[in-house]
C-alpha atoms as a PDB file:
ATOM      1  CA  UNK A   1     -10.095  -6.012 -32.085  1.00  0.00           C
ATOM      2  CA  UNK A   2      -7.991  -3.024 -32.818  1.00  0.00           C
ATOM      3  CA  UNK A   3      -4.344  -3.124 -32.211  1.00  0.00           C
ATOM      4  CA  UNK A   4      -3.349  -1.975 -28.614  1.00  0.00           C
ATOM      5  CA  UNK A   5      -2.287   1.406 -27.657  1.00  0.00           C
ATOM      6  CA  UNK A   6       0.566   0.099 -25.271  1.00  0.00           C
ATOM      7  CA  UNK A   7       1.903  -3.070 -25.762  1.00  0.00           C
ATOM      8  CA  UNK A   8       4.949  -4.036 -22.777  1.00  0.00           C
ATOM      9  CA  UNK A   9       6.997  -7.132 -24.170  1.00  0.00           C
ATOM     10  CA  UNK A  10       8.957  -9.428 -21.715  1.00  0.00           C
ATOM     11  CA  UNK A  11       9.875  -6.752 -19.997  1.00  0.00           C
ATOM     12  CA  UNK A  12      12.728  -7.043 -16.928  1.00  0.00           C
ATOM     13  CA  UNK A  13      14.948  -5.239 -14.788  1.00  0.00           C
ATOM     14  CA  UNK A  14      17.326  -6.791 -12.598  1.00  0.00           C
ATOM     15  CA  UNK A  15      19.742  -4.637 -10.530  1.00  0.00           C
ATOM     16  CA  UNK A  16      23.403  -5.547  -9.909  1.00  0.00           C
ATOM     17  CA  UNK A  17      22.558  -6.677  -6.188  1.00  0.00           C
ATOM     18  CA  UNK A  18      20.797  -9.445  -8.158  1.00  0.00           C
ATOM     19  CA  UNK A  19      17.494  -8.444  -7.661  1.00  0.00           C
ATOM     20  CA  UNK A  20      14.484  -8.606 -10.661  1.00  0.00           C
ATOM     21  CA  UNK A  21      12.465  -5.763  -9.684  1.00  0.00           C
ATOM     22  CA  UNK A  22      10.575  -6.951 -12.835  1.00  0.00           C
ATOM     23  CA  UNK A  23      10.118 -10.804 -14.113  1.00  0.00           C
ATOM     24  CA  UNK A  24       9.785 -11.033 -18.278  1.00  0.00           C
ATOM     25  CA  UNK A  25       6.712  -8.663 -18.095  1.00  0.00           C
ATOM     26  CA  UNK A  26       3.966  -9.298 -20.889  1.00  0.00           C
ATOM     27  CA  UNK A  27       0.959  -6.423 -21.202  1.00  0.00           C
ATOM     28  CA  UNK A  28      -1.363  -4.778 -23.767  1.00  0.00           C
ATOM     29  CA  UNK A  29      -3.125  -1.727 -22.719  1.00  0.00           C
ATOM     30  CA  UNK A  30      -6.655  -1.449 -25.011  1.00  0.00           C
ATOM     31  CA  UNK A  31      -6.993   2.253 -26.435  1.00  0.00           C
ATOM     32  CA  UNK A  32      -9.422   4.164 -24.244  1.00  0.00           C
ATOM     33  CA  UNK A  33      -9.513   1.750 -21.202  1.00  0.00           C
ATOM     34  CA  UNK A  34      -8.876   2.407 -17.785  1.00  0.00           C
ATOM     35  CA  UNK A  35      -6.783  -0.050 -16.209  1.00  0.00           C
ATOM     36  CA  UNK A  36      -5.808  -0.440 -12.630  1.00  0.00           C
ATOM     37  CA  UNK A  37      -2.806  -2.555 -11.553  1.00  0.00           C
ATOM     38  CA  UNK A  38      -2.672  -3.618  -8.247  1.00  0.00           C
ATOM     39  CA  UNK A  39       0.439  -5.025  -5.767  1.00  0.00           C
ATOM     40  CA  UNK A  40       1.777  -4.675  -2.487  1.00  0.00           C
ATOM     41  CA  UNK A  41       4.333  -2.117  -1.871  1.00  0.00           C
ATOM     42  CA  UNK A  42       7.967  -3.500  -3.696  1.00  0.00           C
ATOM     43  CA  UNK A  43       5.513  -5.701  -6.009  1.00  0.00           C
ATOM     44  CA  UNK A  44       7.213  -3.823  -9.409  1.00  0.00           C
ATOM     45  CA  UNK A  45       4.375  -1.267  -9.837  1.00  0.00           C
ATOM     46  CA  UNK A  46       6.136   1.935 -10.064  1.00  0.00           C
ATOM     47  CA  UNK A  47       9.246   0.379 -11.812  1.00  0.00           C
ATOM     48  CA  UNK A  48       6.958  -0.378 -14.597  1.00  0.00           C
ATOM     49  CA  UNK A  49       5.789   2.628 -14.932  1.00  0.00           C
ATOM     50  CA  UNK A  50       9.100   4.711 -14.655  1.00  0.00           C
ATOM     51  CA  UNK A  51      10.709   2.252 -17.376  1.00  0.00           C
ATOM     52  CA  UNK A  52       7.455   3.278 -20.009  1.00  0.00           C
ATOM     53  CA  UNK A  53       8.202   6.404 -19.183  1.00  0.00           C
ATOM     54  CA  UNK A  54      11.645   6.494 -20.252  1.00  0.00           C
ATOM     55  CA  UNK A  55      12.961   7.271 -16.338  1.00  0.00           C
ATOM     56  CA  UNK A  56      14.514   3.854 -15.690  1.00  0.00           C
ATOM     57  CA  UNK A  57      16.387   1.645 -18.254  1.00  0.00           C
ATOM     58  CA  UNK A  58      15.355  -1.904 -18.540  1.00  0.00           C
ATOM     59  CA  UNK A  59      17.516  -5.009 -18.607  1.00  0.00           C
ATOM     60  CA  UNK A  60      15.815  -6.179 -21.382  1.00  0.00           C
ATOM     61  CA  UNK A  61      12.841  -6.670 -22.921  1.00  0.00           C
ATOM     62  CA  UNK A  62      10.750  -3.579 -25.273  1.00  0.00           C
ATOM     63  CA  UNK A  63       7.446  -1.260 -25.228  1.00  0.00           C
ATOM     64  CA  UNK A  64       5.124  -0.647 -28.344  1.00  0.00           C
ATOM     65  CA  UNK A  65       3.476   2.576 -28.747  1.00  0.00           C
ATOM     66  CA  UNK A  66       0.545   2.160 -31.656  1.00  0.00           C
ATOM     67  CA  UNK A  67       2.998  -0.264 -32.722  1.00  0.00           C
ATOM     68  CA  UNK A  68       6.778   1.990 -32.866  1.00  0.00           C
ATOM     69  CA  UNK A  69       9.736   1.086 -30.313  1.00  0.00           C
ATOM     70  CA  UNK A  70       9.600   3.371 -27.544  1.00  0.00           C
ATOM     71  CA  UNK A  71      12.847   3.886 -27.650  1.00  0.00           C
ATOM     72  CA  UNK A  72      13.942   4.404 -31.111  1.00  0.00           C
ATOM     73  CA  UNK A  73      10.741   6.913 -31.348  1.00  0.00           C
ATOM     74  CA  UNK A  74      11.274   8.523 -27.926  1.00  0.00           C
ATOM     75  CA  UNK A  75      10.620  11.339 -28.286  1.00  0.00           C
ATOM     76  CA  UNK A  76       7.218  10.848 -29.714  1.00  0.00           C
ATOM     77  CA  UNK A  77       6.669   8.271 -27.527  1.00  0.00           C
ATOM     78  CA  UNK A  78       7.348  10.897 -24.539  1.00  0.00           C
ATOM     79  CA  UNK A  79       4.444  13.101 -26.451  1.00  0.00           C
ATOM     80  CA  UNK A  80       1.839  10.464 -26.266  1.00  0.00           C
ATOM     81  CA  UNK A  81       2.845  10.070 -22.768  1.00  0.00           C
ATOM     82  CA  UNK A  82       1.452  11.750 -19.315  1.00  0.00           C
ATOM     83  CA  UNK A  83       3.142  10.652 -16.046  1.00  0.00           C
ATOM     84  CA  UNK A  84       1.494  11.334 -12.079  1.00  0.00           C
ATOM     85  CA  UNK A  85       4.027  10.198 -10.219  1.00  0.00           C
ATOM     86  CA  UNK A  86       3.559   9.426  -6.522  1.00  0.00           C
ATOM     87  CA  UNK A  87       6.165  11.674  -4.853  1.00  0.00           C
ATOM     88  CA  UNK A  88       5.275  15.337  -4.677  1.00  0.00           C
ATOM     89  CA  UNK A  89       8.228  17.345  -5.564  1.00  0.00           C
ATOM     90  CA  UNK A  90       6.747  21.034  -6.180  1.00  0.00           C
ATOM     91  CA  UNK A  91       8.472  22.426  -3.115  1.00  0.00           C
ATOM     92  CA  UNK A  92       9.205  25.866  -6.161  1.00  0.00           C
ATOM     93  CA  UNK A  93       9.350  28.848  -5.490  1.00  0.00           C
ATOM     94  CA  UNK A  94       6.826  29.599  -9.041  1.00  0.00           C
ATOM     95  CA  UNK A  95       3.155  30.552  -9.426  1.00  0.00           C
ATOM     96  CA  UNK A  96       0.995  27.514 -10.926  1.00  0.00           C
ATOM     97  CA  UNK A  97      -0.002  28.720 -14.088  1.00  0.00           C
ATOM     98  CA  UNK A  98       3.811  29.344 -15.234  1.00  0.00           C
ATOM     99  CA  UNK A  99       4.150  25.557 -14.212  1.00  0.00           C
ATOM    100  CA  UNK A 100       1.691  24.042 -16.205  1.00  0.00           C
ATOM    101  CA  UNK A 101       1.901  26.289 -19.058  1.00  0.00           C
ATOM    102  CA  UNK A 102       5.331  24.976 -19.267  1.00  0.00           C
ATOM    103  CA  UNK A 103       5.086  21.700 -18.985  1.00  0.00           C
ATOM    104  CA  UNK A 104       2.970  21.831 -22.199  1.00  0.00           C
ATOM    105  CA  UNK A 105       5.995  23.604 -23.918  1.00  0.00           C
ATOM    106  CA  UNK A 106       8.748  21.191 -22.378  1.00  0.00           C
ATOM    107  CA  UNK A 107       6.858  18.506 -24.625  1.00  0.00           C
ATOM    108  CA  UNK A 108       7.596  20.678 -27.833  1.00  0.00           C
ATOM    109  CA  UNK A 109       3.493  21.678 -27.891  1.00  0.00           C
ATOM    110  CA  UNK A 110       2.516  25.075 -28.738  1.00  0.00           C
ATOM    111  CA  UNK A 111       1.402  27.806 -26.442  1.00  0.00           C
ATOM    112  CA  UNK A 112      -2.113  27.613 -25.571  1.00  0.00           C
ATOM    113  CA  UNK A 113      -3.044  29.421 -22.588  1.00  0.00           C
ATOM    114  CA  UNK A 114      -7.243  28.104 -23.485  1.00  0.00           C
ATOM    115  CA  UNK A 115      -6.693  24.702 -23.189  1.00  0.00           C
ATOM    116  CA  UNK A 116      -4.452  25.427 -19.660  1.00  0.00           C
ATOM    117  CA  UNK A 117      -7.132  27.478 -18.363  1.00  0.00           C
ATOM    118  CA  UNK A 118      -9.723  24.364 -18.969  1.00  0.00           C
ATOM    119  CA  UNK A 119      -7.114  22.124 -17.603  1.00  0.00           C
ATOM    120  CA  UNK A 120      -6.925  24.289 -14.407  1.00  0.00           C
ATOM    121  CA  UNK A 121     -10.856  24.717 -14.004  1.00  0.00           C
ATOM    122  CA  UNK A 122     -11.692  21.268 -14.496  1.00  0.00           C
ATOM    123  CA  UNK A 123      -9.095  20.792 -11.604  1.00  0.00           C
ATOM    124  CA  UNK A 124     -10.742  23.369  -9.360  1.00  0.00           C
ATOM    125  CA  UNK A 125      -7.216  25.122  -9.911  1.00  0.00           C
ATOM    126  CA  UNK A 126      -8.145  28.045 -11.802  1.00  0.00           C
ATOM    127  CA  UNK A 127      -8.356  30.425  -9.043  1.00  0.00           C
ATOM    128  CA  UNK A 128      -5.176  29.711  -7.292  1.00  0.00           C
ATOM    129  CA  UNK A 129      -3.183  29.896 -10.634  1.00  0.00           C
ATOM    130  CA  UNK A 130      -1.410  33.009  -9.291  1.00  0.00           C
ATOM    131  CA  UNK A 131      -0.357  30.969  -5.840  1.00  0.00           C
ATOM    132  CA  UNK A 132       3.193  30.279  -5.315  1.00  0.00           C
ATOM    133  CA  UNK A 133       3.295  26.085  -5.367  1.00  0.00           C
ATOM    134  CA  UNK A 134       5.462  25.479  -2.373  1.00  0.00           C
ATOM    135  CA  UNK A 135       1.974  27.188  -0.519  1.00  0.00           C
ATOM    136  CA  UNK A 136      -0.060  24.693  -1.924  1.00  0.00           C
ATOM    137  CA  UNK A 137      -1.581  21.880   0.785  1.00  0.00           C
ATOM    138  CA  UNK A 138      -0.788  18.246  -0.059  1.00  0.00           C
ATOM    139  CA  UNK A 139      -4.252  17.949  -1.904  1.00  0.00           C
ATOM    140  CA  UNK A 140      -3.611  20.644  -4.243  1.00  0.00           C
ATOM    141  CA  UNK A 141       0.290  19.589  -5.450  1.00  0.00           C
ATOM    142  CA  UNK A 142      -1.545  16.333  -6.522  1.00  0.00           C
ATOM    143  CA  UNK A 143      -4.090  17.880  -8.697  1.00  0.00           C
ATOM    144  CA  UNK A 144      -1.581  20.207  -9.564  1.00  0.00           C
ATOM    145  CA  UNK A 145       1.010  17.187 -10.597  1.00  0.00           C
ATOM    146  CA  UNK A 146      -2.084  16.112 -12.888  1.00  0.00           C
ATOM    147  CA  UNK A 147      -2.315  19.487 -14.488  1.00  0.00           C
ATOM    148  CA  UNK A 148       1.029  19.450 -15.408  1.00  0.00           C
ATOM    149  CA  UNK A 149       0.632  15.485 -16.989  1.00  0.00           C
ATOM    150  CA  UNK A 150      -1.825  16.760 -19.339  1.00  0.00           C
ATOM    151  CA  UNK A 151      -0.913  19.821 -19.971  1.00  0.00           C
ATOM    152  CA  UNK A 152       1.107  18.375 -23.322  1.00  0.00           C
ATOM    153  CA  UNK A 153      -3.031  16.419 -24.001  1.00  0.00           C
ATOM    154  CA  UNK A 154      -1.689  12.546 -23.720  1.00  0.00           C
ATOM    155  CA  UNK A 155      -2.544   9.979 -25.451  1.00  0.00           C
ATOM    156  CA  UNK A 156      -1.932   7.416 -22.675  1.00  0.00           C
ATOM    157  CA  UNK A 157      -1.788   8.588 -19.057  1.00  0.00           C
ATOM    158  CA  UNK A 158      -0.298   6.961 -15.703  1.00  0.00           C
ATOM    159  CA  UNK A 159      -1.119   7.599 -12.683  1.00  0.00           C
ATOM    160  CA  UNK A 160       0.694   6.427  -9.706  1.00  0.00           C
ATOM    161  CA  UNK A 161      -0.945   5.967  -6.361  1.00  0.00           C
ATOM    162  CA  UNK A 162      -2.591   9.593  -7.277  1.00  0.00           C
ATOM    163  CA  UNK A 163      -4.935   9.698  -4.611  1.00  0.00           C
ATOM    164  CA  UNK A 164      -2.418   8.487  -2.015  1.00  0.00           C
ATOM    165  CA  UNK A 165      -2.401  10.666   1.312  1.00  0.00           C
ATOM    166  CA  UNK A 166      -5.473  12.943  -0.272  1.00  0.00           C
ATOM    167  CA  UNK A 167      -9.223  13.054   1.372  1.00  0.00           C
ATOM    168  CA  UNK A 168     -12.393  11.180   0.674  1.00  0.00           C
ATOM    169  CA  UNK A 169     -13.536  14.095  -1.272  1.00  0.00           C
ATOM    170  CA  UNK A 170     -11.014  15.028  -3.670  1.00  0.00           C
ATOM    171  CA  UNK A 171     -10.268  11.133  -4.288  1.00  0.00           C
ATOM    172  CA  UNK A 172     -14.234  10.940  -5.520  1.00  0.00           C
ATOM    173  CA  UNK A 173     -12.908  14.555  -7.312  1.00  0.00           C
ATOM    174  CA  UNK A 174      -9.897  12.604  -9.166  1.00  0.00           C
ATOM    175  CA  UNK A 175     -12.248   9.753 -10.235  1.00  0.00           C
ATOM    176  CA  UNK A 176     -14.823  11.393 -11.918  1.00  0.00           C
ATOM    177  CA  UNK A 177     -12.184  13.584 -13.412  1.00  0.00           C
ATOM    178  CA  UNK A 178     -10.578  10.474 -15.090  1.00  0.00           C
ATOM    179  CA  UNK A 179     -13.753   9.478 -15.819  1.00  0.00           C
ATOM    180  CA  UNK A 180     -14.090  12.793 -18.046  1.00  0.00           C
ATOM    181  CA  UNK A 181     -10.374  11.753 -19.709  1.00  0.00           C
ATOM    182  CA  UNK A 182     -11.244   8.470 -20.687  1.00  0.00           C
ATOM    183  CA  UNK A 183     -14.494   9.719 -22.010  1.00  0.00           C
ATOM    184  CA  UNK A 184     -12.008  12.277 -24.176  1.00  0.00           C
ATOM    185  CA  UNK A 185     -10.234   9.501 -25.646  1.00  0.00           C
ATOM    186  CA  UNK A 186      -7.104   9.156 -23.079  1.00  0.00           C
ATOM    187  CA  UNK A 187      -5.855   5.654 -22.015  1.00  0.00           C
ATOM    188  CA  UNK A 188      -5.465   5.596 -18.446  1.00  0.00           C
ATOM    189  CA  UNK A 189      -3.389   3.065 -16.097  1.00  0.00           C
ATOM    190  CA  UNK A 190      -3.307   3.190 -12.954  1.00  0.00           C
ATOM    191  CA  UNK A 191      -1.893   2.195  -9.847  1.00  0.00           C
ATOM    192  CA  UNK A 192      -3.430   2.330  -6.243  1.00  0.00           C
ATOM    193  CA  UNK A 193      -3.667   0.289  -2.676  1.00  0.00           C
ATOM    194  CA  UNK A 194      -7.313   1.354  -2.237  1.00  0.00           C
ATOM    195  CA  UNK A 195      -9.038  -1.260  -3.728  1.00  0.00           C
ATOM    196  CA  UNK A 196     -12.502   0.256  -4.261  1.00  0.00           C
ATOM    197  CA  UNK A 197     -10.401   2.806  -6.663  1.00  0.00           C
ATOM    198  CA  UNK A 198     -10.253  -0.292  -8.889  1.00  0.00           C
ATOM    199  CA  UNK A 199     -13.445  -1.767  -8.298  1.00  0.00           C
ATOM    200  CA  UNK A 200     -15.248   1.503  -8.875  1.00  0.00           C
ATOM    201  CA  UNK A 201     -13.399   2.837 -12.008  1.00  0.00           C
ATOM    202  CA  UNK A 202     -11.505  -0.001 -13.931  1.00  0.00           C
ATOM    203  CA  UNK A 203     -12.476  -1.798 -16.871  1.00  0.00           C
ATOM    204  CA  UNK A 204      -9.543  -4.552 -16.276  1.00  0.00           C
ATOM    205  CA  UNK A 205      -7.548  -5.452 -13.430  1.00  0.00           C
ATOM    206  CA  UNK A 206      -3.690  -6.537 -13.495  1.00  0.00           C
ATOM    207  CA  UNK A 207      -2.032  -7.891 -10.175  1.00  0.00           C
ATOM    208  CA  UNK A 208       1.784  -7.572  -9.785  1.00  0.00           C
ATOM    209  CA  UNK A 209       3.510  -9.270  -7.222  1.00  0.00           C
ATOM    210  CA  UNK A 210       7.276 -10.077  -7.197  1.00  0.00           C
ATOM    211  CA  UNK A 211       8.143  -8.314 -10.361  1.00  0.00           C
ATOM    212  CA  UNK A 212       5.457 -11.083 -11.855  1.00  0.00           C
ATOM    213  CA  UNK A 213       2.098 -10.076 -13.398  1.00  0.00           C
ATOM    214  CA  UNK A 214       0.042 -13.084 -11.937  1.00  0.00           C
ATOM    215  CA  UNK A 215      -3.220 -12.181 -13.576  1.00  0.00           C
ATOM    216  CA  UNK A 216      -4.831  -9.663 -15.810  1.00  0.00           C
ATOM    217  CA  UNK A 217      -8.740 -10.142 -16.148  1.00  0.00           C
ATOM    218  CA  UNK A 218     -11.843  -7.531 -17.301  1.00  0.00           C
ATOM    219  CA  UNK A 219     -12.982  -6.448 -13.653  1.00  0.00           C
ATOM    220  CA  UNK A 220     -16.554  -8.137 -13.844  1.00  0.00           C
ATOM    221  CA  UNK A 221     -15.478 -11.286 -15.436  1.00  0.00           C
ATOM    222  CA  UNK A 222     -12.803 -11.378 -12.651  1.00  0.00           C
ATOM    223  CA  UNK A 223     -15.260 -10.722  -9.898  1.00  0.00           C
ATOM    224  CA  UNK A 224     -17.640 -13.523 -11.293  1.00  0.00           C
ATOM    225  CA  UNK A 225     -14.708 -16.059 -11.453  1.00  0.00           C
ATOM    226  CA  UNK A 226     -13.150 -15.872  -8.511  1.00  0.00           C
ATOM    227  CA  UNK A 227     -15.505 -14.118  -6.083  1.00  0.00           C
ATOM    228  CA  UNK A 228     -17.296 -16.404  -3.262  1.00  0.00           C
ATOM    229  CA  UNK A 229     -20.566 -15.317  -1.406  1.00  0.00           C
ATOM    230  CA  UNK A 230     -20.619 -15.247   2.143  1.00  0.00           C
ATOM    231  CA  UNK A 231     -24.165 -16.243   4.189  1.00  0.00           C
ATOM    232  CA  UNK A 232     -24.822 -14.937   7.538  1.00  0.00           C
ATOM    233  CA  UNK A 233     -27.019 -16.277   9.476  1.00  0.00           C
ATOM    234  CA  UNK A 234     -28.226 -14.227  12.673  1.00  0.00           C
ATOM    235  CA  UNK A 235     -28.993 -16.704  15.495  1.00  0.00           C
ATOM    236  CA  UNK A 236     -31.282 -17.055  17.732  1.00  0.00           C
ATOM    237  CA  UNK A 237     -29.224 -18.311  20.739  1.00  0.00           C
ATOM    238  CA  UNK A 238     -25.706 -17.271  20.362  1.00  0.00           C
ATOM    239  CA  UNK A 239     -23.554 -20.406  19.918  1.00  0.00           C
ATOM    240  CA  UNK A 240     -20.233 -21.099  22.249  1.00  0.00           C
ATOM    241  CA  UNK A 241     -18.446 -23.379  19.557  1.00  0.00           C
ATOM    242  CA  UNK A 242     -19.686 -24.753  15.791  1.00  0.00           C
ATOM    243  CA  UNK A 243     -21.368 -28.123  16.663  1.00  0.00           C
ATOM    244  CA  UNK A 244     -19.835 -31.400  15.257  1.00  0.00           C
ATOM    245  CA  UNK A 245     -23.248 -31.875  13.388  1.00  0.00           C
ATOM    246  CA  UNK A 246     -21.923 -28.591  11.243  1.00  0.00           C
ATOM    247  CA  UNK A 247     -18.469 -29.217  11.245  1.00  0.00           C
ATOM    248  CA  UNK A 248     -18.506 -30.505   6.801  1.00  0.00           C
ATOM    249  CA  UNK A 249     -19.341 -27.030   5.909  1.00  0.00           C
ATOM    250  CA  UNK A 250     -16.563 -24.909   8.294  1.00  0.00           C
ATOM    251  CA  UNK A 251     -18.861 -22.301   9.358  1.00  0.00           C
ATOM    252  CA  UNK A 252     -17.245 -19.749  11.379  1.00  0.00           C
ATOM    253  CA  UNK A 253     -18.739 -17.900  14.665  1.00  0.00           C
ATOM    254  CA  UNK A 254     -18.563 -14.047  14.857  1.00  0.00           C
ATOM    255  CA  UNK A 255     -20.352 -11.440  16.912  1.00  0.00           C
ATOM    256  CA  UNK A 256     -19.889 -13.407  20.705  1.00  0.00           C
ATOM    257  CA  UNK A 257     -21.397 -16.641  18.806  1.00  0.00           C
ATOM    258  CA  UNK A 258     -24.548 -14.590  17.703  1.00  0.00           C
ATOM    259  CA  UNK A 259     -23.245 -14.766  13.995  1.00  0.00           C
ATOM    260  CA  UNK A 260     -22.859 -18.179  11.529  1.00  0.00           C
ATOM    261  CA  UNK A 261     -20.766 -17.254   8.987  1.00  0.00           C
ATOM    262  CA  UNK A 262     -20.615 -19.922   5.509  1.00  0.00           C
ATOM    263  CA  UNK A 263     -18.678 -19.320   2.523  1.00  0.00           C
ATOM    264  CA  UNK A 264     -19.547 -20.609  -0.955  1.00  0.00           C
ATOM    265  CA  UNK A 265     -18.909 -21.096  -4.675  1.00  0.00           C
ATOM    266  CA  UNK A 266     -22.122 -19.066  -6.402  1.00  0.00           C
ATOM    267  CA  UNK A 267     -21.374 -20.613  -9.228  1.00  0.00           C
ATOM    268  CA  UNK A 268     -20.929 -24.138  -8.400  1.00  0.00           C
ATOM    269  CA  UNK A 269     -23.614 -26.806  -8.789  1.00  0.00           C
ATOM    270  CA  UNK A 270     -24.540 -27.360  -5.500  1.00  0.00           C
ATOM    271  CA  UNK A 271     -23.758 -24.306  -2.569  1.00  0.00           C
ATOM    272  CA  UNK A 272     -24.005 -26.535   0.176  1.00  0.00           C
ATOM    273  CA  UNK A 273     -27.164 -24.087   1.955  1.00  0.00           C
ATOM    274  CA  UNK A 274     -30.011 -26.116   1.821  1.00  0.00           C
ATOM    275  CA  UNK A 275     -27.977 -29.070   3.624  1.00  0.00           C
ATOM    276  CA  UNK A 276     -26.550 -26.731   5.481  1.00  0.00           C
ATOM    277  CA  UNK A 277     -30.099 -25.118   6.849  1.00  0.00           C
ATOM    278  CA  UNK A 278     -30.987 -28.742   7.169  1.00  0.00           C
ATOM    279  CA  UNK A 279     -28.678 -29.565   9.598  1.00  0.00           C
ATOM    280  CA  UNK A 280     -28.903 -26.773  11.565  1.00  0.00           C
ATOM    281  CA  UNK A 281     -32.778 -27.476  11.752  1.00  0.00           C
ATOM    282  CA  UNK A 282     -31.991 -30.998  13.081  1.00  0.00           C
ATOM    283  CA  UNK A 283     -29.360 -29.390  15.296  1.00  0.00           C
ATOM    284  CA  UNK A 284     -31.811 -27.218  17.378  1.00  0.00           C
ATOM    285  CA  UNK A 285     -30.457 -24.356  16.187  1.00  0.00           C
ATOM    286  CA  UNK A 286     -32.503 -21.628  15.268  1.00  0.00           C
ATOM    287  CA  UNK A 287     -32.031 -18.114  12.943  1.00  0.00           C
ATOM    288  CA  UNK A 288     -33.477 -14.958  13.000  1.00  0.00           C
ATOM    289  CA  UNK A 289     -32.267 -13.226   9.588  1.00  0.00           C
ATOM    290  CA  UNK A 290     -29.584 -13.740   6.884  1.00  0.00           C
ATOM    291  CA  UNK A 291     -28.208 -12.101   4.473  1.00  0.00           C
ATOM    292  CA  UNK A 292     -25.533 -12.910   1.581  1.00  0.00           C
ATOM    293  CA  UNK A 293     -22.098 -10.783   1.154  1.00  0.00           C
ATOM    294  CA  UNK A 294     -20.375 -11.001  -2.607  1.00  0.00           C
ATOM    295  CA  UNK A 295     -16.439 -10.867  -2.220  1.00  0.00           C
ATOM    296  CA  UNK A 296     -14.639  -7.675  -3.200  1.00  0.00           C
ATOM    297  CA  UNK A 297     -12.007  -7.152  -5.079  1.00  0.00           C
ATOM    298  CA  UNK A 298      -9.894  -6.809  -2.018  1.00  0.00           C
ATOM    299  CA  UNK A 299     -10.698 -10.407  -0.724  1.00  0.00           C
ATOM    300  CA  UNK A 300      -9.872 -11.719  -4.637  1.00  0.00           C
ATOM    301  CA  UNK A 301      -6.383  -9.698  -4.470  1.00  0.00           C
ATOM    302  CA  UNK A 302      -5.384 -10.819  -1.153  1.00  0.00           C
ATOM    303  CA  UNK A 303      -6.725 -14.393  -2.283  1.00  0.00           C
ATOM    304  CA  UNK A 304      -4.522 -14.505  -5.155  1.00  0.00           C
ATOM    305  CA  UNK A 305      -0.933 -12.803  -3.672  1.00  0.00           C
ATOM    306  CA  UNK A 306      -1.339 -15.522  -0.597  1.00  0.00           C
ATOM    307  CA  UNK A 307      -1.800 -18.350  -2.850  1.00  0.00           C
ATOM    308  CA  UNK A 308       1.138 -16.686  -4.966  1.00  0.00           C
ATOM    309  CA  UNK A 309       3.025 -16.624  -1.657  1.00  0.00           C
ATOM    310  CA  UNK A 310       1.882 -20.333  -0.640  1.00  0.00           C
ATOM    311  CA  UNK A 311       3.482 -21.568  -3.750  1.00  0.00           C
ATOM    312  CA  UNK A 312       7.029 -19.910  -3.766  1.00  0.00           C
END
């Protein structure tokens, strides 16, 4: 396996209120993956990010790019680095195209008004490159914040919340457009509270709660280990209360009673169903349908930060 393309080492930041925004982070980011982090707001996300990105200082701890100290190479490691933040702050008075173009130069790159002109058409920005920014709508800053993130071509790219506060369609916009980079060659991380931004476009998935990365785990391997299948079973005759004869598996009523909901292991040995059906049968109580439900990545997440929060 080739050496990774971001490697965080115990990383930690404590502020002088005592307070560890980060916890003696560990994390390798694989060259050409897309890799979406996940927390609750305050979980240590964006501080993270903003210390990789040179923008906060840590309290201790390092980060490898292709192997060199971020900070005694920083200014190549700024190079190889593309930043989305989540706040919008165009509110300029300066048409878009001057804005990209330079961003590109800010990074020391040279002047290359092609490769901003693809930039801006594969963001649908091409024909508002003569707008004034602070005229832009919401939507439009953020793909305009992305232009300027890659307008210096990245190795590694971060995104923070970017589809936060934007519509259905330009979020299914952004994802097939960081679909595109990764198929270029660009690392991607990213953050994000919509869940089925991970589950649709990440190859791994890190959760971050209390400054502590509590797992990190390819997507499908993740969903395999820790999801649980959920039966439903339509009845017949809705049901006021789960009988007694039921009461070893915990089924749970839904719908006004009309609904038997059982959750199980898919992988285990023995599911419980067929003794489940069984008793039911013996029970008098009848189905009309059923149907089985995987768990999501959101039910895993919130799984895993409760049982986090159960143990502190």
């Amino acid at each position: 396996m080739s050496e990774p393309i971001l490697s965080i080492r115990r990383l930690r930041k404590a502020y002088a209120s005592g307070t560890e925004a980060l916890k003696s982070l560990d994390l390798d980011i694989r060259r050409g993956e897309i890799f979406a982090l996940l927390g609750p707001n305050g979980a240590g996300k964006t501080t993270m990010i903003s210390i990789v990105c040179g923008i906060v200082k840590p309290t201790d701890g390092e980060v490898l790019i292709d192997g060199k100290n971020w900070q005694r190479h920083f200014r190549e490691a700024r190079t190889r680095i593309g930043l989305v933040p989540q706040e919008l702050t165009m509110d300029v008075f300066e048409p878009l195209l001057n804005t990209v173009s330079f961003s590109r130069e800010l990074f020391g790159r040279r002047p290359d008004p092609a490769r901003i002109e693809q930039i801006l058409k594969d963001l649908s920005l091409w024909d508002k490159r003569k707008a004034i920014l602070k005229d832009l709508s919401g939507g439009m800053k953020r793909r305009v914040m992305i232009a300027k993130a890659l307008a210096h071509e990245p190795d590694i790219l971060f995104l923070d919340e970017p589809t936060a506060g934007v519509d259905v369609e330009l979020r299914r916009d952004m994802w097939e457009l960081v679909r595109r980079l990764r198929e270029g060659g660009t690392t991607i991380i990213l953050t994000t509270h919509y869940i089925e931004e991970a589950e649709e476009m990440a190859d791994r998935v890190g959760v971050i709660n209390k400054g502590e990365l509590i797992l990190v785990e390819e997507k499908t391997a993740l969903m395999q280990k820790l999801g649980r299948k959920i039966l439903h079973l339509q009845l017949t005759e809705p049901l006021a209360a789960v009988p007694p004869e039921l009461a070893q598996w915990n089924p749970q009523l839904s719908d006004e009673g009309a609904t038997l909901t059982y959750e199980f292991d898919a992988k285990a040995d023995r599911t419980g169903i067929p003794s489940l059906l069984t008793a039911m049968r013996d029970a008098g109580i009848a189905f009309k349908d059923l149907d089985t439900k995987q768990s999501s990545l959101e039910d895993i997440f919130v799984s895993l930060v409760h049982e986090q929060r159960s143990a502190a």
